[in-house]
Structures are given as C-alpha cells and as structure tokens.
Protein backbone atom coordinates (compact mmCIF):
# COMPACT_ATOMS: atom_id res chain seq x y z
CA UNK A 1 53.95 -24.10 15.95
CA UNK A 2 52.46 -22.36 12.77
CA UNK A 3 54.92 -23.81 10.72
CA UNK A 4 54.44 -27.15 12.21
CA UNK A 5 51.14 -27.11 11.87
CA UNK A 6 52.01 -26.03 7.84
CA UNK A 7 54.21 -28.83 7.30
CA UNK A 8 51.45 -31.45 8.90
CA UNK A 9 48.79 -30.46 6.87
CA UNK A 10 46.96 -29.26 10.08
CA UNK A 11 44.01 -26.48 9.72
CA UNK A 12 42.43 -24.51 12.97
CA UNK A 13 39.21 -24.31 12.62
CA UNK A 14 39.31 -20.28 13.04
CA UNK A 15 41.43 -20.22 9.87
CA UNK A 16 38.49 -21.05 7.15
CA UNK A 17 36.67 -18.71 5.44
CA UNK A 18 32.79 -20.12 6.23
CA UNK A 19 31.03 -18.32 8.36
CA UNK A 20 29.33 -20.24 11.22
CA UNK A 21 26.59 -17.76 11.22
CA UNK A 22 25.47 -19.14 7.84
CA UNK A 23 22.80 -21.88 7.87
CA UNK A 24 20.95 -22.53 4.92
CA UNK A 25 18.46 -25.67 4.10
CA UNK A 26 17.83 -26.81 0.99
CA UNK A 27 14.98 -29.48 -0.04
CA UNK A 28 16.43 -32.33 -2.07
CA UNK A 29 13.98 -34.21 -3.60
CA UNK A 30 11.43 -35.40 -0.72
CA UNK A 31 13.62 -34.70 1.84
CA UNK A 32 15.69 -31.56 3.53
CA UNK A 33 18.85 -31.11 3.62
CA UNK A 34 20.73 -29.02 6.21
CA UNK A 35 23.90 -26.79 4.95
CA UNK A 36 25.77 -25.42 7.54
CA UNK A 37 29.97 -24.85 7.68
CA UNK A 38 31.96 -27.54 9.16
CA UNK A 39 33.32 -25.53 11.84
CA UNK A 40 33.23 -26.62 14.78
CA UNK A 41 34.28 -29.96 14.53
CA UNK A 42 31.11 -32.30 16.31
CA UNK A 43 30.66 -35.29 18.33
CA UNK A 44 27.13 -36.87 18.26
CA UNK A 45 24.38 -34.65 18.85
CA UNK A 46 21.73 -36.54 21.77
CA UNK A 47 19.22 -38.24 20.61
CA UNK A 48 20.62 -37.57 16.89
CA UNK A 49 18.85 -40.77 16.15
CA UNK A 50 15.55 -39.94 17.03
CA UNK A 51 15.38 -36.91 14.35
CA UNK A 52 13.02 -37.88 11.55
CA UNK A 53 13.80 -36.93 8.24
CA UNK A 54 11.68 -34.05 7.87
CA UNK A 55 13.46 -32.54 10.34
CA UNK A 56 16.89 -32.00 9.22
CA UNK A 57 16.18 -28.11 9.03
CA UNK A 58 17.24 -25.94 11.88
CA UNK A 59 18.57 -22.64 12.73
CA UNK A 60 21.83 -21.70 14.22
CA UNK A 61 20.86 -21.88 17.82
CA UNK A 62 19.93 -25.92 17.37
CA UNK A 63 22.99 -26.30 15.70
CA UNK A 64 24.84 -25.05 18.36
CA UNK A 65 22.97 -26.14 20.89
CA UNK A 66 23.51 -30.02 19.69
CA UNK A 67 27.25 -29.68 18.72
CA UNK A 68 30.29 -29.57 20.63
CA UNK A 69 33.58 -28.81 19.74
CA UNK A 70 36.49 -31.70 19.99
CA UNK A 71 40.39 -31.54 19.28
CA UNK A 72 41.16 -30.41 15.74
CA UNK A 73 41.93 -33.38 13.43
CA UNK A 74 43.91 -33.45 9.79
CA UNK A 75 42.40 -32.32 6.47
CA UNK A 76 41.45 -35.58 4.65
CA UNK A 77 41.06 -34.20 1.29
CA UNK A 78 44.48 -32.31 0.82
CA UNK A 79 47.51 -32.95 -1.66
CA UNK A 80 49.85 -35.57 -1.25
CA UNK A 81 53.12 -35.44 -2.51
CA UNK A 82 53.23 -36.89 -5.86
CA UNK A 83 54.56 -40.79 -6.45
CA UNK A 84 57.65 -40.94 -8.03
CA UNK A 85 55.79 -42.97 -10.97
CA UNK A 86 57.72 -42.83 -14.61
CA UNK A 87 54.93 -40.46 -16.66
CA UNK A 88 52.30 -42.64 -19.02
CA UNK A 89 53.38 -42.06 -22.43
CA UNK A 90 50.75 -43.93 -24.60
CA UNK A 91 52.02 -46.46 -27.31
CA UNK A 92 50.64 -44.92 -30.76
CA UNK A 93 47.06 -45.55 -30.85
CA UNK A 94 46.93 -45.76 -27.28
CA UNK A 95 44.89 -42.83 -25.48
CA UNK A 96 43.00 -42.02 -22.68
CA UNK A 97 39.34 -43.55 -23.20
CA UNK A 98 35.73 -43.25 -20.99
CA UNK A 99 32.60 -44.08 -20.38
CA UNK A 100 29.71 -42.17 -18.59
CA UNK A 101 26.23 -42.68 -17.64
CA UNK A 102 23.20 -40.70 -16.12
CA UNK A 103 19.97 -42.12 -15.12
CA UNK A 104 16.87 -40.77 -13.41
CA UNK A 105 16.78 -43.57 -11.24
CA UNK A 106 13.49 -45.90 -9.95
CA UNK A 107 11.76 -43.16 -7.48
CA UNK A 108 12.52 -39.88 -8.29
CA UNK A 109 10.51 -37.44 -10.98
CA UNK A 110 12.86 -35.69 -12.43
CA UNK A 111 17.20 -36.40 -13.20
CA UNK A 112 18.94 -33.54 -11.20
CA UNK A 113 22.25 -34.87 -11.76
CA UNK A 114 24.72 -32.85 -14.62
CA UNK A 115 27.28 -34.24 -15.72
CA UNK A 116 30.07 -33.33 -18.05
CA UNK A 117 32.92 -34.79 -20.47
CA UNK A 118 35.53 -33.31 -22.79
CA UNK A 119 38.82 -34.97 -24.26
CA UNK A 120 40.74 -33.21 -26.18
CA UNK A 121 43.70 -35.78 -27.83
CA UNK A 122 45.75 -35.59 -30.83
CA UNK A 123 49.01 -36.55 -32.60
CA UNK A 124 51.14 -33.58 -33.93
CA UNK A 125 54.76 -32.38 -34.36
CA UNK A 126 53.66 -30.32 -30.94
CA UNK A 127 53.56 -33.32 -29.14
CA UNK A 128 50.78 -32.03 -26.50
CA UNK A 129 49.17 -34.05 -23.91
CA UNK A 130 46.10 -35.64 -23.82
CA UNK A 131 43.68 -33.07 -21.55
CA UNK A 132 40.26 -33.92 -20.25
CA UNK A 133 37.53 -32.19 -17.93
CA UNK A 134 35.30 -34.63 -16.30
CA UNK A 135 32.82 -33.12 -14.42
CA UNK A 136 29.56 -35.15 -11.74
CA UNK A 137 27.29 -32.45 -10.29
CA UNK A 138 24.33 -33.90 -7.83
CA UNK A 139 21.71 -30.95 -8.08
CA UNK A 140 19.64 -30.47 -4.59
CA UNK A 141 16.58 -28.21 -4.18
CA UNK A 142 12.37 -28.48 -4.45
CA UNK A 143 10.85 -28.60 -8.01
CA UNK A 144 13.58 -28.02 -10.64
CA UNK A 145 15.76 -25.85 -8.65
CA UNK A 146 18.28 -28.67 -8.17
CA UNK A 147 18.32 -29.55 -11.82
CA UNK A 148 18.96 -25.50 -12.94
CA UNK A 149 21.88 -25.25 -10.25
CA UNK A 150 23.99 -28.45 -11.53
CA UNK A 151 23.42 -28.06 -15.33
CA UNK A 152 24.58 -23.98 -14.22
CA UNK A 153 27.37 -25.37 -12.24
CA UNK A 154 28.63 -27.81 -15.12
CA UNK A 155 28.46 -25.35 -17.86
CA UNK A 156 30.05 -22.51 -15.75
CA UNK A 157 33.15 -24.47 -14.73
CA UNK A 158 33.34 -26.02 -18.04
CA UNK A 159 33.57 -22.73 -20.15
CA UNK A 160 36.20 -21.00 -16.78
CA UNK A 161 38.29 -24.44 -17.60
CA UNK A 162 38.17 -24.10 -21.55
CA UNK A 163 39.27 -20.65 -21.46
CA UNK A 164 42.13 -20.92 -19.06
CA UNK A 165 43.61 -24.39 -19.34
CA UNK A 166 42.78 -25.93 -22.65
CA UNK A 167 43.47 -22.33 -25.28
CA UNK A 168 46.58 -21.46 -23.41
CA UNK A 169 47.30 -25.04 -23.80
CA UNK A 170 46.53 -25.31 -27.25
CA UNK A 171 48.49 -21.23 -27.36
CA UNK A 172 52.23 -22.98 -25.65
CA UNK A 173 51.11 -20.68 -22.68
CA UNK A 174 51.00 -23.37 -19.74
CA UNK A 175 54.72 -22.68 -19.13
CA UNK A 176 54.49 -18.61 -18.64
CA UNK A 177 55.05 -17.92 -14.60
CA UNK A 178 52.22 -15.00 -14.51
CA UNK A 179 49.54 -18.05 -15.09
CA UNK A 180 47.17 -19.54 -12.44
CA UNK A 181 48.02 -22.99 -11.62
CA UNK A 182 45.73 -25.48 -12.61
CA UNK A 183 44.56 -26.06 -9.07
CA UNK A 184 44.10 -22.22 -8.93
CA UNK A 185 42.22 -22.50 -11.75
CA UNK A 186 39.67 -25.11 -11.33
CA UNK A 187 39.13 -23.51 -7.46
CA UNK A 188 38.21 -20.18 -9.23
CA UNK A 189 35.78 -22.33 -12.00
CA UNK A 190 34.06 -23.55 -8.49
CA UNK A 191 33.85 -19.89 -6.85
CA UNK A 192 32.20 -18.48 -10.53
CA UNK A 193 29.92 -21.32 -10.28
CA UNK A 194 29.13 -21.01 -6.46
CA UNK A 195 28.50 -17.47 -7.33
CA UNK A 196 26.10 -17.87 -10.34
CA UNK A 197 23.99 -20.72 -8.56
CA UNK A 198 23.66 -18.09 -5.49
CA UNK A 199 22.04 -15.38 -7.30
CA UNK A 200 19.88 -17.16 -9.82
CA UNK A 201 18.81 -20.82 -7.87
CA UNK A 202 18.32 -18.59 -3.95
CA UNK A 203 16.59 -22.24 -3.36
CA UNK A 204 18.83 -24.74 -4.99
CA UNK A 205 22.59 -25.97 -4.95
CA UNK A 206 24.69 -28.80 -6.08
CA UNK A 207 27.66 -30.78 -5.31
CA UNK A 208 30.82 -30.75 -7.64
CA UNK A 209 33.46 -33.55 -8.18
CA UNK A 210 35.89 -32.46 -11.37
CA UNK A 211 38.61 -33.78 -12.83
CA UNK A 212 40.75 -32.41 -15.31
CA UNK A 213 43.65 -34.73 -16.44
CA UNK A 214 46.75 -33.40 -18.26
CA UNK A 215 49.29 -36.45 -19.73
CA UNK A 216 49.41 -38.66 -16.12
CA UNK A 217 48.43 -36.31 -13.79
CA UNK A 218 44.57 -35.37 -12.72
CA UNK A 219 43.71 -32.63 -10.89
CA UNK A 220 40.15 -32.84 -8.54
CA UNK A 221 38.30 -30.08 -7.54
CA UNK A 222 35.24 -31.47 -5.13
CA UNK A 223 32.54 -29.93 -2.89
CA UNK A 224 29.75 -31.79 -1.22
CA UNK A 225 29.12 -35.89 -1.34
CA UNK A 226 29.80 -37.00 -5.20
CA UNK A 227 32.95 -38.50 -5.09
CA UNK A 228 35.94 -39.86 -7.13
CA UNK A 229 37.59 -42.89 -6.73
CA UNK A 230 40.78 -44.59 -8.23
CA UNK A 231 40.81 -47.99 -9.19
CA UNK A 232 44.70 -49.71 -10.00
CA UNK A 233 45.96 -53.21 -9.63
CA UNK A 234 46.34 -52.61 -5.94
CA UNK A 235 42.45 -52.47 -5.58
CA UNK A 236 40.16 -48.63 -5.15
CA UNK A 237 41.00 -45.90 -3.25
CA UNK A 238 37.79 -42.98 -2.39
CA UNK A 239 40.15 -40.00 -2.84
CA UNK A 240 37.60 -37.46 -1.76
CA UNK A 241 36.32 -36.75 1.45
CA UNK A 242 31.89 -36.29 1.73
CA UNK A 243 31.58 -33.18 3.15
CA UNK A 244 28.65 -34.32 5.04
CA UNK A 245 27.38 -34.59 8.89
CA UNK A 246 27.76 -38.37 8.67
CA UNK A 247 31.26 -38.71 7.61
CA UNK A 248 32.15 -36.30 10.26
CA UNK A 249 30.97 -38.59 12.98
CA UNK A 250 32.83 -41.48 10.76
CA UNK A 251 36.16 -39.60 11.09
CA UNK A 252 35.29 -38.64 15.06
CA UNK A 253 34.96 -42.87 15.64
CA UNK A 254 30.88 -42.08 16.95
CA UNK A 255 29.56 -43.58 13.77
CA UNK A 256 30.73 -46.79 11.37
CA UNK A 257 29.75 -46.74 7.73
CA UNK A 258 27.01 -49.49 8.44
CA UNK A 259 25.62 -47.28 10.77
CA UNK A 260 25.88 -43.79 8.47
CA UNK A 261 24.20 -45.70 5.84
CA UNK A 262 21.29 -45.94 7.74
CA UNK A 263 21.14 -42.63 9.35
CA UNK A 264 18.45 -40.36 9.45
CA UNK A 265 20.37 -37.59 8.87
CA UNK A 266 23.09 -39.11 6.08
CA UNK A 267 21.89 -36.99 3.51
CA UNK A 268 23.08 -33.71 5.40
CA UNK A 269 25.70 -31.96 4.14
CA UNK A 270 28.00 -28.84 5.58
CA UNK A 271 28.93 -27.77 1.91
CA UNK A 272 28.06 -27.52 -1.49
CA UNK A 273 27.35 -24.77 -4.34
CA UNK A 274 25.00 -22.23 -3.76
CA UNK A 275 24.85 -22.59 0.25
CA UNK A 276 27.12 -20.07 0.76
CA UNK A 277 28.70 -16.52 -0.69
CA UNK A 278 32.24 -17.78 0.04
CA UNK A 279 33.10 -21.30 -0.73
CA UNK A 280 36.24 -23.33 0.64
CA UNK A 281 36.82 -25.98 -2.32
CA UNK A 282 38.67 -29.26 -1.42
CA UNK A 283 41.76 -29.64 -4.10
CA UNK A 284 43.59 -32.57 -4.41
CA UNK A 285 46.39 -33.49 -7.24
CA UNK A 286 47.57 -37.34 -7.94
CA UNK A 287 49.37 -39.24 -10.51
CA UNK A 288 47.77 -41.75 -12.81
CA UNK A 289 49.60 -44.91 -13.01
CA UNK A 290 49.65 -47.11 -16.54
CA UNK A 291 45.76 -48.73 -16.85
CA UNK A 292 44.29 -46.55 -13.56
CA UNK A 293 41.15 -46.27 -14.02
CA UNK A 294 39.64 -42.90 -12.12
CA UNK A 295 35.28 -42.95 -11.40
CA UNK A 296 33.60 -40.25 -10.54
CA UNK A 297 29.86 -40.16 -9.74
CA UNK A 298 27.04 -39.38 -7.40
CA UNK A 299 25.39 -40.91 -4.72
CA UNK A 300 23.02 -42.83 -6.36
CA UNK A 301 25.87 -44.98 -6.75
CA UNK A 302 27.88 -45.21 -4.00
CA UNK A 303 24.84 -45.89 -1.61
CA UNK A 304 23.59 -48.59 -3.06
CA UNK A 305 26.87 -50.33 -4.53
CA UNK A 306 29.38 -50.94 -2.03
CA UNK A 307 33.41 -50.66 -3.22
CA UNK A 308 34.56 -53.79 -3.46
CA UNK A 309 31.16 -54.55 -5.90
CA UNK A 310 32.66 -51.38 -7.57
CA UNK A 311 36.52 -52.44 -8.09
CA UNK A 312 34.63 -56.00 -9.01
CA UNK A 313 32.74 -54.60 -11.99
CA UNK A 314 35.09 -52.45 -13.13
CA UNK A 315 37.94 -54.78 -13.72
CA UNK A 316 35.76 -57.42 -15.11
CA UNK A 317 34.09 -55.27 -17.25
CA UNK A 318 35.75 -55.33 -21.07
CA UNK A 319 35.56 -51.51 -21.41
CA UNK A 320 34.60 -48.02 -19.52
CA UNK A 321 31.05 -47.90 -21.12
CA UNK A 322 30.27 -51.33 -20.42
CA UNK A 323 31.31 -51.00 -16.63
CA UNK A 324 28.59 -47.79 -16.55
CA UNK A 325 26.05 -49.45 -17.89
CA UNK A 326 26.41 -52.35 -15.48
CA UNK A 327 26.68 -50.51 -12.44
CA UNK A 328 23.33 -48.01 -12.72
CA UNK A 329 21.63 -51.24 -13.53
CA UNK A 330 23.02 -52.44 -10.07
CA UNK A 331 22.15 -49.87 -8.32
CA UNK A 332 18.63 -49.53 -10.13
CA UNK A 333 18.01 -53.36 -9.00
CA UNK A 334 18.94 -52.40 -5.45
CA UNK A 335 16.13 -49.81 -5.57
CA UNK A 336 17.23 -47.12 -7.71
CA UNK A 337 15.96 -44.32 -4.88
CA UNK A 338 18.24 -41.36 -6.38
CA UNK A 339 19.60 -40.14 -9.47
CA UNK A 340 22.49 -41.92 -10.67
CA UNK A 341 25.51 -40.28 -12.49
CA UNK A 342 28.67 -42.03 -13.31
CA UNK A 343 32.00 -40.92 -15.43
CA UNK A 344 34.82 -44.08 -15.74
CA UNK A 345 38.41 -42.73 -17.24
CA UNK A 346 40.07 -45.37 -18.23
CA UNK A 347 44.09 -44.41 -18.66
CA UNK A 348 46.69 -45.88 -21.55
CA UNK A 349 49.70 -47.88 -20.72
C-alpha cells in the first residue's frame, strides 16, 4: 500500500513535517491573516460565512473546533513526468527575454511585494545554457514588517541560488554526483529564508514563487498564494497550487472560484515564510516548449484579472515588458486594492 501510495503521488496527512500545534496570525495590511498547517484536510467550517474580516485570528482550539477531517486527496503541486518535447536550442541571437513590474497599487501605503530577476546568457566555445532566477515574494505583516520579510526572503534565496547553481555552473560542476539537485537546492534557499524571516520579522512573513530556468527546463519552488502560470499556444495553465483556506474548500467541491473570490476569509493562508520553524516547500519541475511564455506574480494580479484576460494580454501584447505594463494598469483600473508584482519570461524558439 506504501508503495502504491508512492507511485500515485498520494501523501497521509501524518507524514508532513508541520506541526498542527502551530498557529500563528499575521496582519497583512488592514486585515489578519490566519497561518495554520494544512493538516487536517477541512470541509466548511458553520457559519464560515458569517466571520468578518477582523476575525480571521484564532487559536488552535477554534481551529479544531470548526474543522473536520475528510478522505485524503492527491498533492496538486507535485512533479509530473517531463514531456517528451525536443530541448529549445535558440537560433543565434535568439535568447530567453522578460519583463517585470511592481506597483504599490491604488489603496495600500506602502509596496510589500519583492521581487527578483537575474539572466545570466552568453555565447562561448563552452556552449552553456541560458540560466535565470525569477523570484515574486508577497510580504504580509503590520507596519513594515511585511516589506523587511520579502525583500529578506528575495535576497536570501537569491545569494543560496548564486552560490550553488549558477558558480558551479559557470565551474563545469553541475554534472559531479555529490551535488544537490536543483530542486534540492532551491528547497534549501526557501528553508534559509524561512529561517532568517523567523528570527528577525517574529511579526511578518511572505509568500515565495521562484523560478530558476536552465536551457528548456524551469524549476519552481512556491509557498503561500503568488503563483506561476504557463502560457503556450494551447492557452494558460496555473501550475501552482494557493496554499490557502479557500482553495482548500475549492479542491473539497464546498466552494467555486466565484464564490472564494468573495470570501471573507480568502486571504487566509495555511503556509508561507516565517509562520513556521519547519517549512514543507511545494517543488514542481516542467519543460518549456519553443515561445512558452512562464508569469509569475502576486495577488494583486490574479484577483482582479481573471485568466483568460491574462492569456488575452499576453499574446497580444508585442513584448514581455509591454504585457506588464498593461496588466498592473488593469488591475489598477479594477481598483488596485493590493500590491501588484508581476515577472513575464518569455522563451526562444
């Protein structure tokens, strides 16, 4: 049964790492924000509805007392076999290109979004791949704690990721067996970060979507509710999973995304940086096909500009920068009531 369960990408619950004992809330901007582990699985709390928003705080005992436990149900957010896709090997002058944007937004004070990009590409007799390290980070906590604990979280990961993919990259050390994988490495970038935010921000935290892209293949490390999405000629695909209360009850059939977006408790998440000594990190590997686009950002974004508005500006759109510019201003026109942080990789071929 163990190795069934291996093969089907099932988890029991009583395999994680979180602690249920651990219940933290952190303010972001105006509003609370309840992080607690996502075991057990839950079905609707009663009279979830009726909760205003200034009461998404609790202790352990509410939790528990509001939450049942239901039949286990697959990891969305694993890796999937790889495509057999022939590898993108840019035409000369042909490389991997972006775009990124971060704006404060039409209500809040202050930006607590961080966001980071690096692309390393060259032409030599070594022939190395492109690499790049893309990383959204949507900062949570009162004052400027949730600014501190993404800009921490961003420049953390992106110094762990320097030193142990790029220089052993740039060294012909990628190929020695003793090495980390890459996966290995960008979940250990996460824990460093998770760690640092924990001692220095005791209020704040952050979410964390990263990519880091080497020739066709990216790599996604991702905690909390900023997401990444891939965008092909076969339309966009949200290849994380929200590690929120919302898009639990989503999964469990008690809640459809019309109705999450209007919840008074969609801004509640079960994970992110800084909630927790001991951090499970979602890591998920694809391929990149020939002119895939890949978009990461926060929820600024994705709450006020559906998908389809998404795939529709960024295939219209002559270049990655253009497409970033066009879609804050959307989501600034449709109120603009969070931070908004965008990264668009646009791929050769």
């Amino acid at each position: 049964m163990n190795l069934l369960r291996r093969v089907l990408g099932l988890t029991r619950q009583s395999d994680m790492t979180t602690s249920d004992e651990e219940v933290v809330s952190i303010t972001y901007g105006d509003e609370a924000v309840l992080a607690s582990p996502p075991e057990p699985i839950i079905e609707a709390p009663t009279g979830l509805d009726d909760v205003p928003d200034e009461e998404h705080t609790a202790d352990s005992a509410d939790v528990d007392n509001k939450l049942e436990t239901v039949e286990l149900i697959p990891d969305f957010a694993g890796t999937r076999p790889l495509p057999p896709l022939e590898a993108v090997v840019p035409k000369p002058g042909q490389r991997i290109t972006f775009g990124q944007l971060s704006d404060v937004g039409m209500v809040r004070g202050n930006n607590q979004d961080a966001m980071f990009s690096m692309l390393a590409s060259g032409s030599s007799s070594d022939d190395l791949p492109d690499f790049g390290l893309f990383i959204v980070a949507d900062g949570m906590g009162g004052h400027h704690d949730g600014e501190k604990a993404s800009a921490i979280t961003a420049r953390i990961v992106t110094g762990y990721v320097s030193s142990e993919i790029l220089t052993p990259l740039l060294n012909h050390e990628m190929d020695d067996p003793d090495r980390p994988t890459i996966t290995d490495v960008l979940r250990a970038a996460v824990q460093q970060a998770n760690t640092a935010v924990t001692e220095r921000i005791p209020e704040g935290g952050t979410t964390i979507t990263m990519a880091a892209i080497l020739g066709d293949l990216v790599y996604i490390a991702h905690v909390g509710d900023s997401r990444a999405y891939m965008i092909t000629d076969e339309g966009i695909e949200q290849i994380t999973r929200d590690h929120s209360l919302v898009q639990r009850l989503i999964e469990l059939d008690q809640l459809t995304p019309e109705e999450a977006a209007e919840h008074p408790q969609r801004n509640v998440l079960y994970r992110a940086i800084g909630q927790n000594e001991s951090l499970d990190v979602d890591a998920i590997t694809r391929r990149l096909p020939r002119h895939a686009r890949l978009l990461l950002c926060s929820d600024g974004l994705w709450n006020l500009v559906s998908e389809d508005t998404i795939l529709s500006v960024v295939t219209s759109c002559a270049d990655a920068q253009e497409a970033c510019n066009k879609l804050v201003g959307m989501a600034n026109d449709r109120g603009g009531t969070d931070n908004i942080t965008i990264i668009l990789v646009q791929m050769p071929g």
